[in-house]
N, C-alpha and C. Protein backbone atom coordinates (compact mmCIF):
# COMPACT_ATOMS: atom_id res chain seq x y z
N UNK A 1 43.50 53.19 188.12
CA UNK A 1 44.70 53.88 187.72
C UNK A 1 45.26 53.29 186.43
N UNK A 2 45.48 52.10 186.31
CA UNK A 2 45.80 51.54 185.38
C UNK A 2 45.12 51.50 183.89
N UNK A 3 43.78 51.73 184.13
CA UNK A 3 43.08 52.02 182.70
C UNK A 3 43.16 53.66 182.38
N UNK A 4 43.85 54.74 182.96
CA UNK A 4 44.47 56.27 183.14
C UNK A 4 45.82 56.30 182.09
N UNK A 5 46.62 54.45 182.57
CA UNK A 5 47.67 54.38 181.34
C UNK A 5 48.02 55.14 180.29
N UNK A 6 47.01 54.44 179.49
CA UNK A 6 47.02 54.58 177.71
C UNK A 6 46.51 56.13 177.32
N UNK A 7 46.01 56.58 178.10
CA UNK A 7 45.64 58.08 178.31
C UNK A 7 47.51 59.21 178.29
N UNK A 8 47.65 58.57 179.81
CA UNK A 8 49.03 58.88 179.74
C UNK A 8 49.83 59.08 178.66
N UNK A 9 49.94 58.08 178.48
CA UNK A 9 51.28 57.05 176.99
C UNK A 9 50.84 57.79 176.00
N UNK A 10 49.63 58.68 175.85
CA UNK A 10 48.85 58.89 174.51
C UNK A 10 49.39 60.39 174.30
N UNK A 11 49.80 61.18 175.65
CA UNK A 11 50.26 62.46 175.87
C UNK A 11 51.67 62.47 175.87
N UNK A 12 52.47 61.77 176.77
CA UNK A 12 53.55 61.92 176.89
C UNK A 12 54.50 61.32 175.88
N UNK A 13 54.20 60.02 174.87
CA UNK A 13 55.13 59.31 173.94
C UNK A 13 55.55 60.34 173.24
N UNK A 14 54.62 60.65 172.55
CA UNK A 14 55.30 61.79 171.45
C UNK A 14 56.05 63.20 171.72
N UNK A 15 55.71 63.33 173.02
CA UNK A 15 56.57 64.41 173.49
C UNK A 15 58.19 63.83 173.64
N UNK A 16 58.24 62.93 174.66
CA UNK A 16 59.12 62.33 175.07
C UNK A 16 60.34 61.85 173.27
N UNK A 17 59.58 61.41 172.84
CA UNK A 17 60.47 61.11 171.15
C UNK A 17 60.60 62.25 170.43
N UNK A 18 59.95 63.33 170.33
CA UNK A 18 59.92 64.68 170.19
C UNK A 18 61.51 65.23 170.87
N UNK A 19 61.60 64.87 171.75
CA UNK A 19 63.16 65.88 172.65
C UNK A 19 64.10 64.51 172.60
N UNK A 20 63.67 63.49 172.41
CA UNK A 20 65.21 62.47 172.33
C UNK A 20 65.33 62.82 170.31
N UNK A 21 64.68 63.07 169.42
CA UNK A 21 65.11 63.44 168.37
C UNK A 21 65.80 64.78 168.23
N UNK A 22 65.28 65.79 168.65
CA UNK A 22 65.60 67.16 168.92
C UNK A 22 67.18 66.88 169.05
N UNK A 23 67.04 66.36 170.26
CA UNK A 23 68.78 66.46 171.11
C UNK A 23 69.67 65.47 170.20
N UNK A 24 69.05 64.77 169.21
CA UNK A 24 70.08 64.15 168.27
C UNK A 24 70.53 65.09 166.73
N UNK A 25 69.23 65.45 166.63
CA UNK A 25 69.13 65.36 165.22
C UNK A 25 69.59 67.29 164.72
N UNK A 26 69.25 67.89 165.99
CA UNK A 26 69.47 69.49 165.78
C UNK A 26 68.47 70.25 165.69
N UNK A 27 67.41 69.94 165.49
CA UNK A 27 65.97 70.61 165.33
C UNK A 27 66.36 71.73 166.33
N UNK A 28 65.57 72.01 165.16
CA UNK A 28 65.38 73.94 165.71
C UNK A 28 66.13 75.42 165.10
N UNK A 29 67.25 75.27 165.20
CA UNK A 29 67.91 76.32 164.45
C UNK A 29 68.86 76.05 162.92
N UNK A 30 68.67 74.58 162.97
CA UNK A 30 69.55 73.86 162.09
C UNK A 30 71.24 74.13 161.93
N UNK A 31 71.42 74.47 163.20
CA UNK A 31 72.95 75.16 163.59
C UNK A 31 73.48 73.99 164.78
N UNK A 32 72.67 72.78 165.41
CA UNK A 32 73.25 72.15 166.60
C UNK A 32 71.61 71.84 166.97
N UNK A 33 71.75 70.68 168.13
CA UNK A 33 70.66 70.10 168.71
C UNK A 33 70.32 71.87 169.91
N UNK A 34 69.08 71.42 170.40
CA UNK A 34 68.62 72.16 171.51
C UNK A 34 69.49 71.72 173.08
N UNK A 35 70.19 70.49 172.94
CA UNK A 35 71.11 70.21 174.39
C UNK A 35 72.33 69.91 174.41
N UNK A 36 72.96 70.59 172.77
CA UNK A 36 74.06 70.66 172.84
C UNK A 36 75.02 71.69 173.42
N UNK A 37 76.45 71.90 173.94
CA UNK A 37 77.22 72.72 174.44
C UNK A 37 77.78 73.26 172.90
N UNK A 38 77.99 74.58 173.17
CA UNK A 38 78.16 75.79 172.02
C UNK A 38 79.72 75.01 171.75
N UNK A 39 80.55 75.01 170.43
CA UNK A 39 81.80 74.53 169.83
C UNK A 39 82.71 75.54 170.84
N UNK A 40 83.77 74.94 170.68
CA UNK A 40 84.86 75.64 171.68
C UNK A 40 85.75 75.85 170.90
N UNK A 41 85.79 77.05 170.15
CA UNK A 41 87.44 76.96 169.14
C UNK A 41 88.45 77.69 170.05
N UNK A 42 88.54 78.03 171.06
CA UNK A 42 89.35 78.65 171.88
C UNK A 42 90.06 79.83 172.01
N UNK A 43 89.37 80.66 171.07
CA UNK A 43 89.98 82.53 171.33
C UNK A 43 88.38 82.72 170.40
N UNK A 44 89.13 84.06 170.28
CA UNK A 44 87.31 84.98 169.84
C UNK A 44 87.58 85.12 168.34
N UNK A 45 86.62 85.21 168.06
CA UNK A 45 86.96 85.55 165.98
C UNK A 45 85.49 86.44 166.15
N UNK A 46 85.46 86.76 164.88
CA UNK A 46 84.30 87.62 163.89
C UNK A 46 84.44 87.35 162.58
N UNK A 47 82.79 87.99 162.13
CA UNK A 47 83.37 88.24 160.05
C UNK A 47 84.03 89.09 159.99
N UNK A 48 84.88 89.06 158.88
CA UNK A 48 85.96 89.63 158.33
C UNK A 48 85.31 90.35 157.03
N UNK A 49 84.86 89.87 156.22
CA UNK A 49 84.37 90.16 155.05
C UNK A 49 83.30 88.86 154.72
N UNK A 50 82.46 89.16 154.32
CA UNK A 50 81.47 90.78 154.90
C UNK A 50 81.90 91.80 156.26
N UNK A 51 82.19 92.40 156.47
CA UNK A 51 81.98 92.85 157.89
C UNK A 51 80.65 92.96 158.37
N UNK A 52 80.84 92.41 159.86
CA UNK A 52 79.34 92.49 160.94
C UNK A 52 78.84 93.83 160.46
N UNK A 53 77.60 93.71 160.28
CA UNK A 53 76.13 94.74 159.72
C UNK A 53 76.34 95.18 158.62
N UNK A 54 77.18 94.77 157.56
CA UNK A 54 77.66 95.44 156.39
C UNK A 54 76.29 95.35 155.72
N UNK A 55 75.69 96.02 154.82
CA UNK A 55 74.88 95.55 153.52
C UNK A 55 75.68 95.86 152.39
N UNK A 56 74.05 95.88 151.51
CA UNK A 56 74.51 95.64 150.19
C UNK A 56 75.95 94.61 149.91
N UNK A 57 76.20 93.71 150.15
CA UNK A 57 77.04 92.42 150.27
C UNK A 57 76.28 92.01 148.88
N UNK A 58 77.73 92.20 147.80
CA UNK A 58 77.46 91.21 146.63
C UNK A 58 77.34 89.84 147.15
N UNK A 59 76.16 89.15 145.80
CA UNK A 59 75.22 87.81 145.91
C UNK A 59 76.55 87.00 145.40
N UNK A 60 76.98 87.73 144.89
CA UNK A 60 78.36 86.72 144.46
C UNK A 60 79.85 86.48 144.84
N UNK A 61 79.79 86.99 146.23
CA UNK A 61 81.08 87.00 146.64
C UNK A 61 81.49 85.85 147.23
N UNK A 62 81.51 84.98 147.00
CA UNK A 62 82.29 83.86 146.76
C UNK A 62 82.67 83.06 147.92
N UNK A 63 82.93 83.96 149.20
CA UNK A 63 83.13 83.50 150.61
C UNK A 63 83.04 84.13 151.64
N UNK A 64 83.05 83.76 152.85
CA UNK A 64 82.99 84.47 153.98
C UNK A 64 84.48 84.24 154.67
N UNK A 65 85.02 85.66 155.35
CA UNK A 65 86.65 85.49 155.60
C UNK A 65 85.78 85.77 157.08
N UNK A 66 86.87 84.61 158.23
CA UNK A 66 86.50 85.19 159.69
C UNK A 66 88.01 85.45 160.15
N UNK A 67 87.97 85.99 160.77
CA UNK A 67 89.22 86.49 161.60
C UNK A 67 89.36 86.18 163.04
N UNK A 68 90.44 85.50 163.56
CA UNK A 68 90.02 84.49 164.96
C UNK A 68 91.79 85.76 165.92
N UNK A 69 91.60 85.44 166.86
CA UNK A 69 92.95 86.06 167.58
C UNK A 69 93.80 84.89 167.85
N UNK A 70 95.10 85.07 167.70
CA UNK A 70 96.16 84.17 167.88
C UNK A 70 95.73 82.79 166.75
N UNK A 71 96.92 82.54 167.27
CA UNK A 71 97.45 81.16 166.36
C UNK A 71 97.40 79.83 167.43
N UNK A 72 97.17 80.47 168.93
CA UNK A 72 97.52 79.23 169.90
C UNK A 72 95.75 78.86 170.21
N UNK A 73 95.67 78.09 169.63
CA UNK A 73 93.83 77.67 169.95
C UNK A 73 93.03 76.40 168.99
N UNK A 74 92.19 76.25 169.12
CA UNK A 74 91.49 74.82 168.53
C UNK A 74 91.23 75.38 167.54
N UNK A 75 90.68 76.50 167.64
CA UNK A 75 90.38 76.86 165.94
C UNK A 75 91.77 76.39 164.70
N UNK A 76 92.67 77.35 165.22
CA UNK A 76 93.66 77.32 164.68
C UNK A 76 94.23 75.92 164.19
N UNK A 77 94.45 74.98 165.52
CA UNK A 77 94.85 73.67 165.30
C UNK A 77 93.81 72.68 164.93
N UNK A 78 92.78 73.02 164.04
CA UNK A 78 91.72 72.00 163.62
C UNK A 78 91.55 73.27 162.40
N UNK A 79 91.50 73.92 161.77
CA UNK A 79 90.54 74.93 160.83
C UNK A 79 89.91 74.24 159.84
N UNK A 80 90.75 73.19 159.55
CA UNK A 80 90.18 72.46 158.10
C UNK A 80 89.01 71.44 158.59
N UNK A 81 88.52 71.41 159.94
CA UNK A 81 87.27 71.05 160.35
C UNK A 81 86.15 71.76 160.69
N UNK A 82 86.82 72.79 160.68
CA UNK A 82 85.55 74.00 160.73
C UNK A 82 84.72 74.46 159.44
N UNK A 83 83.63 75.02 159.28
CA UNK A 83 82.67 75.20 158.51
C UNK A 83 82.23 76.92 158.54
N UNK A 84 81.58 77.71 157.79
CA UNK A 84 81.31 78.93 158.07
C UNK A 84 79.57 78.42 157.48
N UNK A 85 78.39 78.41 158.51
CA UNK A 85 77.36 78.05 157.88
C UNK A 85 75.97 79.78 157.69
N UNK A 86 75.42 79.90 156.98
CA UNK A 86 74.68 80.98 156.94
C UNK A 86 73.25 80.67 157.31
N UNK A 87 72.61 81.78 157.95
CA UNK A 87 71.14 81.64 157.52
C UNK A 87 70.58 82.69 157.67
N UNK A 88 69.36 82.87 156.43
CA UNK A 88 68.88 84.20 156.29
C UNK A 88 68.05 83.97 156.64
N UNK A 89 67.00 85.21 156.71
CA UNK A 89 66.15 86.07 157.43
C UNK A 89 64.94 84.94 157.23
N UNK A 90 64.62 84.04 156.52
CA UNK A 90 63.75 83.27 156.33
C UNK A 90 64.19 81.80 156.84
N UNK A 91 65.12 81.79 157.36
CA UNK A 91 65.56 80.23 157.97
C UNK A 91 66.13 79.46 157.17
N UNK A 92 66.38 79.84 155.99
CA UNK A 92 67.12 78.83 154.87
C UNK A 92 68.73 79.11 155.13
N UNK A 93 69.05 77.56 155.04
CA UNK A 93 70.57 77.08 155.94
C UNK A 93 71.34 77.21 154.32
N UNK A 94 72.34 78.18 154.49
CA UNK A 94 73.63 77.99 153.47
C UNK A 94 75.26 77.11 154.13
N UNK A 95 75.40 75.78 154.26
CA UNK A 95 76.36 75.86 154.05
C UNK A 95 77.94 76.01 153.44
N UNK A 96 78.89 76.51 154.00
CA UNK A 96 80.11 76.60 153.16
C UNK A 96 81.13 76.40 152.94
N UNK A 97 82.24 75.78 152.86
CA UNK A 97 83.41 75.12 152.42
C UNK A 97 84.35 74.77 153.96
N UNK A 98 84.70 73.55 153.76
CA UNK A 98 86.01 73.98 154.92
C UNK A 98 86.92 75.13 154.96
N UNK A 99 86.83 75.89 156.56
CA UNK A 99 88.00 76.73 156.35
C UNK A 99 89.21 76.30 156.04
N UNK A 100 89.69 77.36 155.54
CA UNK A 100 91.34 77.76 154.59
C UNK A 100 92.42 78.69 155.65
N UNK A 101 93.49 78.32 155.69
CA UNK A 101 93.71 79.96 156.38
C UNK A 101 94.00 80.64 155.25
N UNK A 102 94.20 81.84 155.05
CA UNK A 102 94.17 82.97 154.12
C UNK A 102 95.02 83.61 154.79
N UNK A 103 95.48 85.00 153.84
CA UNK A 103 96.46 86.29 154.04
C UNK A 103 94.87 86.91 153.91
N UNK A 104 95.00 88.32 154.74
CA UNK A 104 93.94 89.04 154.27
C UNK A 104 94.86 90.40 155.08
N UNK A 105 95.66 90.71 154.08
CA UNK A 105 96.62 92.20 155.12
C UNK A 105 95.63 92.98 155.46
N UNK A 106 94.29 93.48 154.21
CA UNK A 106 93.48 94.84 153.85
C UNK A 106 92.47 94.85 155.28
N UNK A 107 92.55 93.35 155.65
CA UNK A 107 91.13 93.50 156.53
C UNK A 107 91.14 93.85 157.84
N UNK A 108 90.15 93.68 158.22
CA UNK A 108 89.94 94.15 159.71
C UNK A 108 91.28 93.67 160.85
N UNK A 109 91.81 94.42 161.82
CA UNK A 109 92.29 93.84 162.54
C UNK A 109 92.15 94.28 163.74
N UNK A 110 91.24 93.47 164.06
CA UNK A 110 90.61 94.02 165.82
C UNK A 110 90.89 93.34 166.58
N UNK A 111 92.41 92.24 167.15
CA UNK A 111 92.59 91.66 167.84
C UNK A 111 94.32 91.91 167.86
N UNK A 112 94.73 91.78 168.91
CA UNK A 112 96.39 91.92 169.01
C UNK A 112 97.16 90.80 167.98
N UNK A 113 96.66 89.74 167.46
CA UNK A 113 97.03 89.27 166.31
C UNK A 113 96.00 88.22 165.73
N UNK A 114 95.73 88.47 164.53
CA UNK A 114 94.69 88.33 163.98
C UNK A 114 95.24 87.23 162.82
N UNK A 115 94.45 86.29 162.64
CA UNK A 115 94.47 84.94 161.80
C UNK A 115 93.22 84.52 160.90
N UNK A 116 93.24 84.92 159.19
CA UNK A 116 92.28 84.98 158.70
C UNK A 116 92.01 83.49 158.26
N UNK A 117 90.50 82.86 157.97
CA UNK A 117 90.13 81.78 157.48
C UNK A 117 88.68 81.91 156.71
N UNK A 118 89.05 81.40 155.54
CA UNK A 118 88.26 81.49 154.18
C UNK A 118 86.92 80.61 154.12
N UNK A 119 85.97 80.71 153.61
CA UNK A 119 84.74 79.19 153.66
C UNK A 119 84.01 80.11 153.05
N UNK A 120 84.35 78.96 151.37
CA UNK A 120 83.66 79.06 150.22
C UNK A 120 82.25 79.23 150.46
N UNK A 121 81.73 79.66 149.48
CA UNK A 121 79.83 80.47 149.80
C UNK A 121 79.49 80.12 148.34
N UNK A 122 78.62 79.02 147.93
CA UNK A 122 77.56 79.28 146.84
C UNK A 122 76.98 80.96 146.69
N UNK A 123 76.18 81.36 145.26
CA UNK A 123 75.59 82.27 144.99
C UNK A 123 74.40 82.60 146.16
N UNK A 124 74.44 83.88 146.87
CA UNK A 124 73.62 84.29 147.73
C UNK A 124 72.47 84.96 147.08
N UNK A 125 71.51 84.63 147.88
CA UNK A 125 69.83 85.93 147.52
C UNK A 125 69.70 87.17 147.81
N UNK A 126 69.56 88.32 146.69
CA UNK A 126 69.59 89.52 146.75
C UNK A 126 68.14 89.68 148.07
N UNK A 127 68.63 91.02 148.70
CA UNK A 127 67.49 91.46 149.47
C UNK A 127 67.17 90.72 150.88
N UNK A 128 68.22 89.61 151.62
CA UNK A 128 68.48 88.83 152.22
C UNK A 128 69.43 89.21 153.58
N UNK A 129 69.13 88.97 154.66
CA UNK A 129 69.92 89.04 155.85
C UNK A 129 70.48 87.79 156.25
N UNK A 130 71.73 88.01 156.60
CA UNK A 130 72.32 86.34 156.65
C UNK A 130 72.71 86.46 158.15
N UNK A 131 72.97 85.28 158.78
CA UNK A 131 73.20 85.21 160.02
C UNK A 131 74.54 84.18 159.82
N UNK A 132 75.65 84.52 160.49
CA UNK A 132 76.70 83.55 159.75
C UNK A 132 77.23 83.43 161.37
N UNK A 133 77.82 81.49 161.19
CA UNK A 133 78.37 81.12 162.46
C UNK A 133 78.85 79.68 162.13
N UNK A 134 80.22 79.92 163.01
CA UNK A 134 81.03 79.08 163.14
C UNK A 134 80.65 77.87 163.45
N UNK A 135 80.90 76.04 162.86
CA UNK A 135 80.70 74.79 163.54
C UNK A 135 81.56 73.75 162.90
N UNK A 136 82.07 73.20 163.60
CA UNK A 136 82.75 71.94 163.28
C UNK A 136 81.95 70.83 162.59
N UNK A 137 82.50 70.85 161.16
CA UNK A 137 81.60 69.91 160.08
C UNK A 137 81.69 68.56 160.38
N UNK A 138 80.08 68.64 161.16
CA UNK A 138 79.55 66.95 161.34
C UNK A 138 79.71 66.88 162.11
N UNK A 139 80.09 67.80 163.57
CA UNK A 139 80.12 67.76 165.01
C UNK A 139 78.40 67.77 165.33
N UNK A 140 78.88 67.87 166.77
CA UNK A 140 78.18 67.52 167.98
C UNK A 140 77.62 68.88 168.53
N UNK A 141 77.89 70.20 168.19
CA UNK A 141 78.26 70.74 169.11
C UNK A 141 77.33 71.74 168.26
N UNK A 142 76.69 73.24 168.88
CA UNK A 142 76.34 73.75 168.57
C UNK A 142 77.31 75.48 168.07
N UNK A 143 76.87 75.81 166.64
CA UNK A 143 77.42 76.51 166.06
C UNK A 143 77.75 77.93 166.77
N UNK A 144 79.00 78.29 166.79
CA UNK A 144 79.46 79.87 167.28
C UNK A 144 79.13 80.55 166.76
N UNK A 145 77.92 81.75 167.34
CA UNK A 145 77.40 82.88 165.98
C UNK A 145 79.23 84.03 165.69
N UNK A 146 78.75 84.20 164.84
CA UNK A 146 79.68 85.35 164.33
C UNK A 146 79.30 86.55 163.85
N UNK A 147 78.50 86.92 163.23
CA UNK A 147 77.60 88.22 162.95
C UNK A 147 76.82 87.96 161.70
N UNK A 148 76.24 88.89 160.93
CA UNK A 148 75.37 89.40 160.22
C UNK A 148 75.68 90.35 159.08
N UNK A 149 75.35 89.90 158.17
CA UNK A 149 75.45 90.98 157.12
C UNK A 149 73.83 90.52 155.77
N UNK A 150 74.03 91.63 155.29
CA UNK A 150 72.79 91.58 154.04
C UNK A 150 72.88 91.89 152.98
N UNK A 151 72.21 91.18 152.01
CA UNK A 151 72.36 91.32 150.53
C UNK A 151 71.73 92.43 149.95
């Protein structure tokens, strides 16, 4: 049994360091580890602008606005720790500015009271589907999707 060991050790090490990196480091979606619990900002939000499935989304618009309900919640009482991060259709990670709160009268308001927050966006890639979601910058925790839009 004992000379079966190194056989063992030869299969299982690298698996085993394989999922204790994973669960540290985020591998996989580059949004949170694979055994982390999803961020808790405490009411519901969406994109704002872009709006969810919008295309044609200018490469240069500058930011992503989300829109959260109420003012009584973690989002609200932390925003300037939150992040709006992207990723398109090819897996390349955009992140973007600490949220801001913002006025946004023009936009969407699909919640009984609605609270807008801003996160600056570098120049985007024409012809591109983005996947955009909420995470607390330099947390633990895995990112809140929010929707989709394309260049």
């Amino acid at each position: 049994m004992i000379r079966y060991l190194p056989e063992v050790l030869r299969w299982c090490m690298p698996l085993a360091v394989g999922l204790m990196l994973a669960s540290c480091s985020g591998i996989g979606n580059g949004l949170g580890g694979i055994f982390q619990q999803q961020c808790s900002t405490g009411t519901q939000q969406t994109i704002a602008s872009p709006q969810n499935g919008q295309s044609n989304v200018s490469t240069s618009m500058g930011q992503v606005i989300v829109v959260a309900n109420s003012n009584n919640n973690q989002l609200y009482n932390t925003y300037n720790q939150w992040t709006v991060n992207l990723v398109d259709n090819f897996g390349n990670l955009i992140s973007g500015g600490r949220l801001a709160l913002v006025p946004d009268p023009s936009g969407p308001h699909p919640y009984a009271s609605d609270f807008y927050y801003s996160s600056s966006m570098p120049q985007l890639t024409p012809g591109r589907t983005y996947s955009a979601s909420l995470l607390i910058a330099g947390g633990s925790c895995q990112a809140v999707p929010l929707g989709q839009f394309s260049t």
